[in-house]
PDB file of N, CA and C in Angstrom:
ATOM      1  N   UNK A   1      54.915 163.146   8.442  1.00  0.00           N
ATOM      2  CA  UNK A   1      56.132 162.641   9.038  1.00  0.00           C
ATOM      3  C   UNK A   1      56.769 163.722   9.889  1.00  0.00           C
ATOM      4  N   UNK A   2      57.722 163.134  11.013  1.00  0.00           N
ATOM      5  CA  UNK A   2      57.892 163.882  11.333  1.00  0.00           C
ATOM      6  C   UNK A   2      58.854 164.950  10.774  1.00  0.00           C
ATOM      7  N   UNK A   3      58.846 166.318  11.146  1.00  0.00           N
ATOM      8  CA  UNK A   3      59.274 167.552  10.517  1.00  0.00           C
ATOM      9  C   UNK A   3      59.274 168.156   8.978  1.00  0.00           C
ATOM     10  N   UNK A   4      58.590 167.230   8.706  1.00  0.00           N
ATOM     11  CA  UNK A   4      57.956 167.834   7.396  1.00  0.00           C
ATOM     12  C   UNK A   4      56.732 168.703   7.219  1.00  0.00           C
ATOM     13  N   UNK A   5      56.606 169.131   6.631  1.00  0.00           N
ATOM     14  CA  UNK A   5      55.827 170.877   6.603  1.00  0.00           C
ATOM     15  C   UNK A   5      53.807 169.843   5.648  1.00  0.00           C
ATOM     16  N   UNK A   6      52.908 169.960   6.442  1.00  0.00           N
ATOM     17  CA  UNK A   6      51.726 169.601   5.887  1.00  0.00           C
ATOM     18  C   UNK A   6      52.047 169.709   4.186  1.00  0.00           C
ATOM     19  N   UNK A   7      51.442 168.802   3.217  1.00  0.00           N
ATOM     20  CA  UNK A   7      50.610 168.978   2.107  1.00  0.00           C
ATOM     21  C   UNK A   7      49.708 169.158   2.189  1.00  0.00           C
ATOM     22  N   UNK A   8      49.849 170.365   0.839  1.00  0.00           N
ATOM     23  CA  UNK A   8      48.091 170.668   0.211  1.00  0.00           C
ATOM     24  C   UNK A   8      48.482 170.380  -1.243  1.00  0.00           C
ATOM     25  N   UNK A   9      47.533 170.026  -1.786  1.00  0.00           N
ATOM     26  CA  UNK A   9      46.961 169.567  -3.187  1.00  0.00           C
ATOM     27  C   UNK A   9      45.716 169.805  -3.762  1.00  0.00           C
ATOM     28  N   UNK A  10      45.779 170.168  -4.886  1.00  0.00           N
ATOM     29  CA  UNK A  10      44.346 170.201  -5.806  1.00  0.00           C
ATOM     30  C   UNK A  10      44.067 168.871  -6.132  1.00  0.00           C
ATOM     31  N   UNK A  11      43.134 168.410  -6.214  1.00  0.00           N
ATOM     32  CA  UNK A  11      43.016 167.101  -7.894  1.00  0.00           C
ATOM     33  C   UNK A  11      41.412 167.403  -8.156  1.00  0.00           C
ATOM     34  N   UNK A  12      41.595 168.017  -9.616  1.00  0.00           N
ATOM     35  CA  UNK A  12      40.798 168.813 -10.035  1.00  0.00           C
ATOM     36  C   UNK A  12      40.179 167.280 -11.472  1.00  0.00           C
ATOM     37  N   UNK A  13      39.106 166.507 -10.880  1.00  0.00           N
ATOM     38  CA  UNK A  13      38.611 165.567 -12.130  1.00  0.00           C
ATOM     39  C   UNK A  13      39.769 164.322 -12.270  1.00  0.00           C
ATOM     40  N   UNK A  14      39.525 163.908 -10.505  1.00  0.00           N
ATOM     41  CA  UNK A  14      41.170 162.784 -10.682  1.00  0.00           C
ATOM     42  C   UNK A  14      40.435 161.385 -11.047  1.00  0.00           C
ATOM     43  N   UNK A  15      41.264 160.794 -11.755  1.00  0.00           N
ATOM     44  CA  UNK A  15      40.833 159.875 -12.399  1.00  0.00           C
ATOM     45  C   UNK A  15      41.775 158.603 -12.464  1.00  0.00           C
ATOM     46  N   UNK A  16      41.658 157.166 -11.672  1.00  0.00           N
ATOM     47  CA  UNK A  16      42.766 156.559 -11.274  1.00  0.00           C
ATOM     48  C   UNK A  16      43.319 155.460 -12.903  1.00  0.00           C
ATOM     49  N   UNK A  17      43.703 155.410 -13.235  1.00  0.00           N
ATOM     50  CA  UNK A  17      44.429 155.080 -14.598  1.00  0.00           C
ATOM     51  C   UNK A  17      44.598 153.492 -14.122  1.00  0.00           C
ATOM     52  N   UNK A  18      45.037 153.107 -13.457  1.00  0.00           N
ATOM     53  CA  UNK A  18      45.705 152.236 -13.314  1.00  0.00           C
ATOM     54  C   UNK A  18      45.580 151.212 -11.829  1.00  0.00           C
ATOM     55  N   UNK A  19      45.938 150.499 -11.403  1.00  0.00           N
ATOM     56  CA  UNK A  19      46.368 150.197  -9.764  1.00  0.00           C
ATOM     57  C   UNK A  19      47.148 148.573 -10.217  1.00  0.00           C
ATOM     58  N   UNK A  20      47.846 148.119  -8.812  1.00  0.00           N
ATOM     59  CA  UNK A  20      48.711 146.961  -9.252  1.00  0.00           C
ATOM     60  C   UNK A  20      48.100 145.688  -8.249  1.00  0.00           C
ATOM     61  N   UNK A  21      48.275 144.898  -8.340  1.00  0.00           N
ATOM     62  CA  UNK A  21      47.475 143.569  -7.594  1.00  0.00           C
ATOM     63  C   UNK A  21      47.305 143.820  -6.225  1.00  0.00           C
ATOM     64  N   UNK A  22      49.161 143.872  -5.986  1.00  0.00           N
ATOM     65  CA  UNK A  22      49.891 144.137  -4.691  1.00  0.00           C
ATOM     66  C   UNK A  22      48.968 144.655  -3.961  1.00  0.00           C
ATOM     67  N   UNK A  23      48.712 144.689  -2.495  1.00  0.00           N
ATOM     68  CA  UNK A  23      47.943 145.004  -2.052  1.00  0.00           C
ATOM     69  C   UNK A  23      47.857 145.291  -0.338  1.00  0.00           C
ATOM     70  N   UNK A  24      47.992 146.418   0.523  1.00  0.00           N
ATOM     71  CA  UNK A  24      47.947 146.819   1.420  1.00  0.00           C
ATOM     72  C   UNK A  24      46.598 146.656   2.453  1.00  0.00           C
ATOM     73  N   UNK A  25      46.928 146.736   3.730  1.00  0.00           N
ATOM     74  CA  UNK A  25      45.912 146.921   4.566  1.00  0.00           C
ATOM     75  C   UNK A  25      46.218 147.889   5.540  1.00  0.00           C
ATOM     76  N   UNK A  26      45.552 148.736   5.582  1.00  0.00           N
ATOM     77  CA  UNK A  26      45.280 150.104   6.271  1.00  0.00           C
ATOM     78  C   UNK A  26      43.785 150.277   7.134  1.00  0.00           C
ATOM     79  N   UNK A  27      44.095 150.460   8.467  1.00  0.00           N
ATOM     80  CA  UNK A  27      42.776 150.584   9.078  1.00  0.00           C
ATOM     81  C   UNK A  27      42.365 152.221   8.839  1.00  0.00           C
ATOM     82  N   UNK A  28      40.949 152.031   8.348  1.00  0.00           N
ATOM     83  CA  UNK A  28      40.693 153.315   8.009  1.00  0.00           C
ATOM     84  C   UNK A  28      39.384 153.493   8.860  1.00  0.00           C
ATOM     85  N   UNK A  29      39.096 155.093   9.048  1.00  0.00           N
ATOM     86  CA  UNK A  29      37.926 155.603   9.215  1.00  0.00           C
ATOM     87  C   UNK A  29      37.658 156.753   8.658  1.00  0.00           C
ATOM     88  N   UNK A  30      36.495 157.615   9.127  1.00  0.00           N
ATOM     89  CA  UNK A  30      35.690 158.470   7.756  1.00  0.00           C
ATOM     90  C   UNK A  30      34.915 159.129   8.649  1.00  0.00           C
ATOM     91  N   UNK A  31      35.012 160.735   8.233  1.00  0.00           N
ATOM     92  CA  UNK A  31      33.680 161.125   8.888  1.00  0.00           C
ATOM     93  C   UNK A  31      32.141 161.413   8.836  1.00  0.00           C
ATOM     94  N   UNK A  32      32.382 160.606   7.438  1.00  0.00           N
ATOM     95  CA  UNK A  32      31.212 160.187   6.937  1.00  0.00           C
ATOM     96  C   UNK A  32      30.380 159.256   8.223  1.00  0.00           C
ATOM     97  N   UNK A  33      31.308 158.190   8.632  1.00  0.00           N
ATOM     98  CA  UNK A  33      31.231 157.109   9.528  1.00  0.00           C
ATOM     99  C   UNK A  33      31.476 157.338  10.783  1.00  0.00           C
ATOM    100  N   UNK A  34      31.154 158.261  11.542  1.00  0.00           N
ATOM    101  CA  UNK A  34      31.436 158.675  12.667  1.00  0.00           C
ATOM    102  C   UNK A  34      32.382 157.698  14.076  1.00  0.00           C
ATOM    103  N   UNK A  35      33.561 157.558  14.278  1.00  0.00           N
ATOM    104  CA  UNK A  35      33.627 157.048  15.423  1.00  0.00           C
ATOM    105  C   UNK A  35      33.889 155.300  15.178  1.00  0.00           C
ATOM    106  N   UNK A  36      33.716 155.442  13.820  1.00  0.00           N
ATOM    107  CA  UNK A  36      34.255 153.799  13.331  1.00  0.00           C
ATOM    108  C   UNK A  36      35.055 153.225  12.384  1.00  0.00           C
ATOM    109  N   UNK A  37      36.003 152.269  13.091  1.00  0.00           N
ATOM    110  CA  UNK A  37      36.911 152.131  12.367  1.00  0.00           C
ATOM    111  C   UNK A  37      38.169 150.772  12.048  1.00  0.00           C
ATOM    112  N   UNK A  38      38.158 150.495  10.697  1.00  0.00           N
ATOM    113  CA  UNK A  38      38.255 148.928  10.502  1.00  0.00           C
ATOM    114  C   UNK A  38      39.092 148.605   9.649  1.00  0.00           C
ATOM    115  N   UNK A  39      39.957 147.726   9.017  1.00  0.00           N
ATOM    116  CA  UNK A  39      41.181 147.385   8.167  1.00  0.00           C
ATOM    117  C   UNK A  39      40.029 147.163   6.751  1.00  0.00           C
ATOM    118  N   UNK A  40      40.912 147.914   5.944  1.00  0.00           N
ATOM    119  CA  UNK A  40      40.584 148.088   4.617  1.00  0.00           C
ATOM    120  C   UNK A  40      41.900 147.394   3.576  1.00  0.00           C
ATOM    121  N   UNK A  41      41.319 146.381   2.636  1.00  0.00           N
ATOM    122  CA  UNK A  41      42.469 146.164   1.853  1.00  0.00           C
ATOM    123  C   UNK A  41      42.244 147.101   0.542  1.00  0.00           C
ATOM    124  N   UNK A  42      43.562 147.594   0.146  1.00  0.00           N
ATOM    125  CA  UNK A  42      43.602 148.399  -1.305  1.00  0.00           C
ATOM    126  C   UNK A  42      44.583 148.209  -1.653  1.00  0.00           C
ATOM    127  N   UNK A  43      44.745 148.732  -3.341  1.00  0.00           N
ATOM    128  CA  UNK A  43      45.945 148.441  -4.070  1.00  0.00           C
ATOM    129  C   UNK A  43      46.892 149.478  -3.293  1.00  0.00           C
ATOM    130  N   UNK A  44      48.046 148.802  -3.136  1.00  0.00           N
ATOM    131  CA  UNK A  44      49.029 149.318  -3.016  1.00  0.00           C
ATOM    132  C   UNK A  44      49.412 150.456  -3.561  1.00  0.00           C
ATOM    133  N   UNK A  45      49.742 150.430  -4.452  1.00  0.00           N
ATOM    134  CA  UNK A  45      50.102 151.440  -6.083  1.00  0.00           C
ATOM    135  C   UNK A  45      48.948 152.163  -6.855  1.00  0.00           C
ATOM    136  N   UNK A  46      48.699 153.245  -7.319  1.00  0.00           N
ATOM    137  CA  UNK A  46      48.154 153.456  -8.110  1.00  0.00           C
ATOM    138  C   UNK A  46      48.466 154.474  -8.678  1.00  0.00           C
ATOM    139  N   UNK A  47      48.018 154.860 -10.114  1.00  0.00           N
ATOM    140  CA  UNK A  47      48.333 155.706 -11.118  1.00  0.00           C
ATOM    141  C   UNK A  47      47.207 156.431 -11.353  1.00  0.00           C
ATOM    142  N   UNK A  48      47.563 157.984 -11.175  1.00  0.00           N
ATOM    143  CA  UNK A  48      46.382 158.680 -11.599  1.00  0.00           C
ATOM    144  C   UNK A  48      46.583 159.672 -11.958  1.00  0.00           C
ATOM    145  N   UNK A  49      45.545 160.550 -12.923  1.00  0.00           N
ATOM    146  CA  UNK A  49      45.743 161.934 -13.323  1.00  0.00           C
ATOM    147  C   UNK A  49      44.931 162.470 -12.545  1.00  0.00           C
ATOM    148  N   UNK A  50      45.422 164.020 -12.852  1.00  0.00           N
ATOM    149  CA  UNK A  50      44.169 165.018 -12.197  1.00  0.00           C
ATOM    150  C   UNK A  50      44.642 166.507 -12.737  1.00  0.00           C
ATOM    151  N   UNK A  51      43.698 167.341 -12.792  1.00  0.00           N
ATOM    152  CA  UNK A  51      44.191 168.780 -12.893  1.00  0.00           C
ATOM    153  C   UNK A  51      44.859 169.351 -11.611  1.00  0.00           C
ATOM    154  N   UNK A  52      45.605 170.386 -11.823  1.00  0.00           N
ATOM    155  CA  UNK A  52      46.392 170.710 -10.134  1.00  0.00           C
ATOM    156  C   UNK A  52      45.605 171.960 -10.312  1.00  0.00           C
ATOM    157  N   UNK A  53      45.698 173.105  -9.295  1.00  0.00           N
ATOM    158  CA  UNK A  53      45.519 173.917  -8.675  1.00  0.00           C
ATOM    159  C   UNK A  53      45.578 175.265 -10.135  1.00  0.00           C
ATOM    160  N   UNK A  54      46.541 175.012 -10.843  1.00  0.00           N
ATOM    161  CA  UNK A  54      46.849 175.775 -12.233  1.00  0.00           C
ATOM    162  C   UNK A  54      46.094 175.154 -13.278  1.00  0.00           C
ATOM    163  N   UNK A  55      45.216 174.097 -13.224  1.00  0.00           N
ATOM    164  CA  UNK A  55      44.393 173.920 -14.458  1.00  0.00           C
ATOM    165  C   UNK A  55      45.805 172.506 -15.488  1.00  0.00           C
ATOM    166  N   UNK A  56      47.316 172.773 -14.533  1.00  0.00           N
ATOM    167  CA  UNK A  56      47.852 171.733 -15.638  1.00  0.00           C
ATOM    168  C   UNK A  56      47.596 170.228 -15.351  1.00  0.00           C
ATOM    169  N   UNK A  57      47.582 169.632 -16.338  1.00  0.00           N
ATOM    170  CA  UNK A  57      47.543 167.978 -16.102  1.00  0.00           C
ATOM    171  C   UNK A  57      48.303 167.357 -15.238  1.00  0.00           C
ATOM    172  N   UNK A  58      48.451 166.494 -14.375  1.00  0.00           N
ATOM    173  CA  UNK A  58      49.358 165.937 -13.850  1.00  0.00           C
ATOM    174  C   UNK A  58      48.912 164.421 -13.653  1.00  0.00           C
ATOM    175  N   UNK A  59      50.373 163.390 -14.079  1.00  0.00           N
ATOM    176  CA  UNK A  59      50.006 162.164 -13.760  1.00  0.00           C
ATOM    177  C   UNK A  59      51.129 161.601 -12.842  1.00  0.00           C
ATOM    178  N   UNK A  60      50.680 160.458 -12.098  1.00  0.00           N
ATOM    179  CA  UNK A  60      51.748 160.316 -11.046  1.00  0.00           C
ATOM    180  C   UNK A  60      51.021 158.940 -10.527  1.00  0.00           C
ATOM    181  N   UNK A  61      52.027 158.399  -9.849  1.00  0.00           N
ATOM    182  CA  UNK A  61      51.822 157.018  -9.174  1.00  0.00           C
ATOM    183  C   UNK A  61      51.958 157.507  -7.741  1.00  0.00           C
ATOM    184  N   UNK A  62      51.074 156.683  -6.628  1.00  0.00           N
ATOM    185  CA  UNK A  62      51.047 157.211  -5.737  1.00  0.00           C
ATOM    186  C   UNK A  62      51.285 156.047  -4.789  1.00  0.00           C
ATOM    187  N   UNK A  63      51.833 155.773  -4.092  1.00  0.00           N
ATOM    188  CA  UNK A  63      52.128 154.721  -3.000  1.00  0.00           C
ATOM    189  C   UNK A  63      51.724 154.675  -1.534  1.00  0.00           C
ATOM    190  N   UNK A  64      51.131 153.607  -1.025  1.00  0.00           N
ATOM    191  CA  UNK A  64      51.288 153.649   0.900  1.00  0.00           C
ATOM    192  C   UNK A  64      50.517 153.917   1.333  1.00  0.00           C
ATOM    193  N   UNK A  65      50.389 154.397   2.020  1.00  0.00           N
ATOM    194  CA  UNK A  65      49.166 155.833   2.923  1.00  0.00           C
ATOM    195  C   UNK A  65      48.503 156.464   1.978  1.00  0.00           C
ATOM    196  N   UNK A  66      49.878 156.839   1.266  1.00  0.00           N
ATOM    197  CA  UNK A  66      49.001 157.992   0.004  1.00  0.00           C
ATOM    198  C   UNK A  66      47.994 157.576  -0.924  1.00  0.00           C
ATOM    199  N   UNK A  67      48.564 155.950  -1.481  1.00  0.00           N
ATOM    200  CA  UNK A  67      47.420 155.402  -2.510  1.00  0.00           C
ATOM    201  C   UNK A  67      46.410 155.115  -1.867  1.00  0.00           C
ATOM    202  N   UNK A  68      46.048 154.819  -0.576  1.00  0.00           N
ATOM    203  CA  UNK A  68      45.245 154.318   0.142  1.00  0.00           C
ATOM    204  C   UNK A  68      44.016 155.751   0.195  1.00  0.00           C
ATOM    205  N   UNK A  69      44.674 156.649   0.958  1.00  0.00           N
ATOM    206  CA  UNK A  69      43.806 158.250   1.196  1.00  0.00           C
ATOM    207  C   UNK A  69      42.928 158.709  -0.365  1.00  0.00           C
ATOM    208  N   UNK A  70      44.268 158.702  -1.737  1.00  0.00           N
ATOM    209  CA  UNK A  70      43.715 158.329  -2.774  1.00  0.00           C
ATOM    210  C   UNK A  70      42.023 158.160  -2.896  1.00  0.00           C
ATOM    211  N   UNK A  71      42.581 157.037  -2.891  1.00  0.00           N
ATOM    212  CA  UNK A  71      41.911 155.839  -2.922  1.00  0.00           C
ATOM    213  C   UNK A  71      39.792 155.851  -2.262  1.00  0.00           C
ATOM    214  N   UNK A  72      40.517 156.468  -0.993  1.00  0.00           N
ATOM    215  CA  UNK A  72      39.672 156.677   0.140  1.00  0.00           C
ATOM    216  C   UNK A  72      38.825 157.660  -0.397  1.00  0.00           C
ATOM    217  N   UNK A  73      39.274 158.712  -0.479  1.00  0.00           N
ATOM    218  CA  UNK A  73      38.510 159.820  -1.550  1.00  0.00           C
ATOM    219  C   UNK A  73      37.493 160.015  -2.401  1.00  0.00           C
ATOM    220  N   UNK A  74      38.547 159.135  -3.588  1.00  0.00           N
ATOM    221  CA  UNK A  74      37.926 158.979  -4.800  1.00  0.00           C
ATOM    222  C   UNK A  74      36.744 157.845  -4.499  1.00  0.00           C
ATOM    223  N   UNK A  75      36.648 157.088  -3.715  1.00  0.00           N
ATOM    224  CA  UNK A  75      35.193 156.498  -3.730  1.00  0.00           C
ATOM    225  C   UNK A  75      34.157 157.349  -3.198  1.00  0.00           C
ATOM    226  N   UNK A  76      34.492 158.733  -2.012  1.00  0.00           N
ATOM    227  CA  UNK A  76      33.222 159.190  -1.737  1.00  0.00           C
ATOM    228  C   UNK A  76      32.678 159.760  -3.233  1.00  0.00           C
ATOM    229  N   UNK A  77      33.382 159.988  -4.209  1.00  0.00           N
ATOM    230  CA  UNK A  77      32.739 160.651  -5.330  1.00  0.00           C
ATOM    231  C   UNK A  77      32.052 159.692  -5.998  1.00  0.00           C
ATOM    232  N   UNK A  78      31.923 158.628  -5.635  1.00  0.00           N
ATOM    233  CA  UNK A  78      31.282 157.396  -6.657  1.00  0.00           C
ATOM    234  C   UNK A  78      29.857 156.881  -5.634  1.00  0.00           C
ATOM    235  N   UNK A  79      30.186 157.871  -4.121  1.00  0.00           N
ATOM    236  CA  UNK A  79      28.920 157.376  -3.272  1.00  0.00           C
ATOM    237  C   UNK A  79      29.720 156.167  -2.376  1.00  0.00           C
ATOM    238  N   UNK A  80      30.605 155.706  -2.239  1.00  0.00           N
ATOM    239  CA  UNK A  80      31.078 154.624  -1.702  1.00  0.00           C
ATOM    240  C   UNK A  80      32.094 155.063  -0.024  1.00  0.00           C
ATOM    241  N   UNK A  81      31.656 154.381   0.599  1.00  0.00           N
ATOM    242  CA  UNK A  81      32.020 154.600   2.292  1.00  0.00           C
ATOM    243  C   UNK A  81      33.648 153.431   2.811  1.00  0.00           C
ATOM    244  N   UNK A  82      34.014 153.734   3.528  1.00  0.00           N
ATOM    245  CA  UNK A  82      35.524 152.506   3.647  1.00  0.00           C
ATOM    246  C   UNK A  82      34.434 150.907   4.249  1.00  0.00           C
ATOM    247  N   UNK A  83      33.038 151.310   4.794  1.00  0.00           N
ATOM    248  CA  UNK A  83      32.126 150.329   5.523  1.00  0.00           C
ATOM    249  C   UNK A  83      31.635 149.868   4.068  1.00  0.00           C
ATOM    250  N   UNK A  84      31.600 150.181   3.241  1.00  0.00           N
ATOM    251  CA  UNK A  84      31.195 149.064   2.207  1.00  0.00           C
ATOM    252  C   UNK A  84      31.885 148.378   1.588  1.00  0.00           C
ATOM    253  N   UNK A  85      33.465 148.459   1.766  1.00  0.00           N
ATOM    254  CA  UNK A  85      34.340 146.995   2.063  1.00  0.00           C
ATOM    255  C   UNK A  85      34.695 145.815   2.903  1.00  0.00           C
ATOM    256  N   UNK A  86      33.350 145.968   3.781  1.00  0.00           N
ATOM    257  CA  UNK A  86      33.207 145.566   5.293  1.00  0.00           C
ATOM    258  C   UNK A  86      32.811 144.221   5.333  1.00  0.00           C
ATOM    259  N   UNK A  87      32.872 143.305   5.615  1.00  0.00           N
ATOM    260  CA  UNK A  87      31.671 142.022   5.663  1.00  0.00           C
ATOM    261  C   UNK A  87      30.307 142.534   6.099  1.00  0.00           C
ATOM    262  N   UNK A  88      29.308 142.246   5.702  1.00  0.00           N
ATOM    263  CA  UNK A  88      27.732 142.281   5.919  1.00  0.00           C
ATOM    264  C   UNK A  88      27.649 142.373   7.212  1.00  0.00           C
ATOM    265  N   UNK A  89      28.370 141.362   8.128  1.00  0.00           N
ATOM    266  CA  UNK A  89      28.169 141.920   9.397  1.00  0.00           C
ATOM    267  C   UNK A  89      29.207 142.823  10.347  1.00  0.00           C
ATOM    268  N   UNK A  90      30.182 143.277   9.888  1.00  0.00           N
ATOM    269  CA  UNK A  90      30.642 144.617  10.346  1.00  0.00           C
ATOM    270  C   UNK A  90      29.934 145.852   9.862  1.00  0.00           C
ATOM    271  N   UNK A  91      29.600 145.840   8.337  1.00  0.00           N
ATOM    272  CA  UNK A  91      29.122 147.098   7.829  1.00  0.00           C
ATOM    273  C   UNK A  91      27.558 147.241   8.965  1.00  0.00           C
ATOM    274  N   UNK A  92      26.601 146.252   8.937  1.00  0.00           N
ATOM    275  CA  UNK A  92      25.511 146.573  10.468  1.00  0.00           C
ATOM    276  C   UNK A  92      26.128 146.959  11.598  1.00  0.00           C
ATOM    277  N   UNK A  93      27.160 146.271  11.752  1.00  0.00           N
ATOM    278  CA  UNK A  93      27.646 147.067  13.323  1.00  0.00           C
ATOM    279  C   UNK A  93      27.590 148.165  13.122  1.00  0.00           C
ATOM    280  N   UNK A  94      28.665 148.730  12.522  1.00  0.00           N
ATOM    281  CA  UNK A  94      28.940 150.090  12.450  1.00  0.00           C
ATOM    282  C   UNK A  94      27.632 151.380  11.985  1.00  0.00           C
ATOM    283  N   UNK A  95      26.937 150.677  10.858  1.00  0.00           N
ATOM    284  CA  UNK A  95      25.531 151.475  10.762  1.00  0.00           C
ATOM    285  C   UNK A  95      25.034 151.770  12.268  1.00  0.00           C
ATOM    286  N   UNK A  96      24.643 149.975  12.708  1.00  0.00           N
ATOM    287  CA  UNK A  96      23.715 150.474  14.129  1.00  0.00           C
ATOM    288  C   UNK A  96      24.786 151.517  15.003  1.00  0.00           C
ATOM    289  N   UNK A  97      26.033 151.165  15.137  1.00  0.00           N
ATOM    290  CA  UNK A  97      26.549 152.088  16.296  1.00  0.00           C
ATOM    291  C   UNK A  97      27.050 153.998  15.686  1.00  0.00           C
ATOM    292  N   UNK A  98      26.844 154.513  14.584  1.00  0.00           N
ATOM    293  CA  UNK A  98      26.683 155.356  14.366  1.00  0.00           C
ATOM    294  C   UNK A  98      24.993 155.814  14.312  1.00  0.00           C
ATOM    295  N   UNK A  99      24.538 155.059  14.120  1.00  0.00           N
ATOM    296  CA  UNK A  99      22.237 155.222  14.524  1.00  0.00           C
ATOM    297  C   UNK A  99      21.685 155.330  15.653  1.00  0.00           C
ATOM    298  N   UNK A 100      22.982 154.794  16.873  1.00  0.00           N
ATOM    299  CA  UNK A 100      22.890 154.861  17.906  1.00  0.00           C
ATOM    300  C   UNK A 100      23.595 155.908  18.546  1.00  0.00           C
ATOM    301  N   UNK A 101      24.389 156.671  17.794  1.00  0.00           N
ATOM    302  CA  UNK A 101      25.335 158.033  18.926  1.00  0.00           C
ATOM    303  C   UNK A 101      24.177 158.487  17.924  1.00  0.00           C
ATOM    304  N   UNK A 102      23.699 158.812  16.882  1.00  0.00           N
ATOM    305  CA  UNK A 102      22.666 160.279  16.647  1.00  0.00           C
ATOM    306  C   UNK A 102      21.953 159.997  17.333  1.00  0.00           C
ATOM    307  N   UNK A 103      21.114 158.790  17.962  1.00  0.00           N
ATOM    308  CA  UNK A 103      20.050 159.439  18.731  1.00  0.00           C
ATOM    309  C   UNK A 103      20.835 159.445  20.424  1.00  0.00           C
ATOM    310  N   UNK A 104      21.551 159.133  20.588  1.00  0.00           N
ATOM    311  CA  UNK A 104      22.012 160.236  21.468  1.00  0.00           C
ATOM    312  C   UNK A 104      22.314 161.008  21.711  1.00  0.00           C
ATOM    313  N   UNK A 105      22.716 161.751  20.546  1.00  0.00           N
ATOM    314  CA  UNK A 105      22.702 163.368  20.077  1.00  0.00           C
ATOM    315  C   UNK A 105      21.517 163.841  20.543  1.00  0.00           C
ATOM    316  N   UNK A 106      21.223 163.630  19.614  1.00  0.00           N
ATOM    317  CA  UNK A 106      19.690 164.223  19.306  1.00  0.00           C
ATOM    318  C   UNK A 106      18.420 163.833  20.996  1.00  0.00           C
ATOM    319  N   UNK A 107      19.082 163.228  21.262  1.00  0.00           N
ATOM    320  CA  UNK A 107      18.235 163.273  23.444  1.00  0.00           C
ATOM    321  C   UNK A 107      18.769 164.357  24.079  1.00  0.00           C
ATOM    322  N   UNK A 108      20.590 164.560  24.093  1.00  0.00           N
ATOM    323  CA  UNK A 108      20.884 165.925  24.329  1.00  0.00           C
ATOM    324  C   UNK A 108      20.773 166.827  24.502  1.00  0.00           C
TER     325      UNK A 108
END
């Protein structure tokens, strides 16, 4: 936001406790996913622990943007991309058009 100073955060083994029906849509992308990018629905709310930066516990509910980024995160640790909330035929688009800038890389 504006004039507020960046966050940094640990979450050391975060683990989401909780989430509420309610439910947001946020267009997200990834740089996992190079260059693509598409409305994602997620819980709104969610509750989670994690270790901080000092090894102490911390639990907290997280809202908005934030539950969403959350959110976003914690699936690359499970192997999961924002394109595998995609319909079958967006998640091919986006495969072929990231299969298609590497090999245009890679002609370069």
């Amino acid at each position: 936001r504006d004039g507020e100073q960046p966050q940094v955060k640990y979450f050391v083994n975060p683990e989401i406790l909780e989430d509420v029906e309610d439910k947001n849509l946020y267009e997200e992308g990834c740089l996992s996913v190079p260059d693509v990018f598409d409305t994602v629905e997620r819980p709104e709310r969610v509750k989670l622990t994690y270790l901080d930066y000092n090894g102490e516990r911390v639990t907290e509910w997280a809202e908005g943007l934030y539950a969403t980024c959350i959110q976003h995160e914690m699936d690359h640790l499970k192997g999961v991309v924002f394109i595998d909330y995609l319909s079958r035929l967006k998640r091919d688009r986006a495969v072929k058009k990231v299969v298609k800038a590497e090999k245009l890389k890679a002609a370069v």
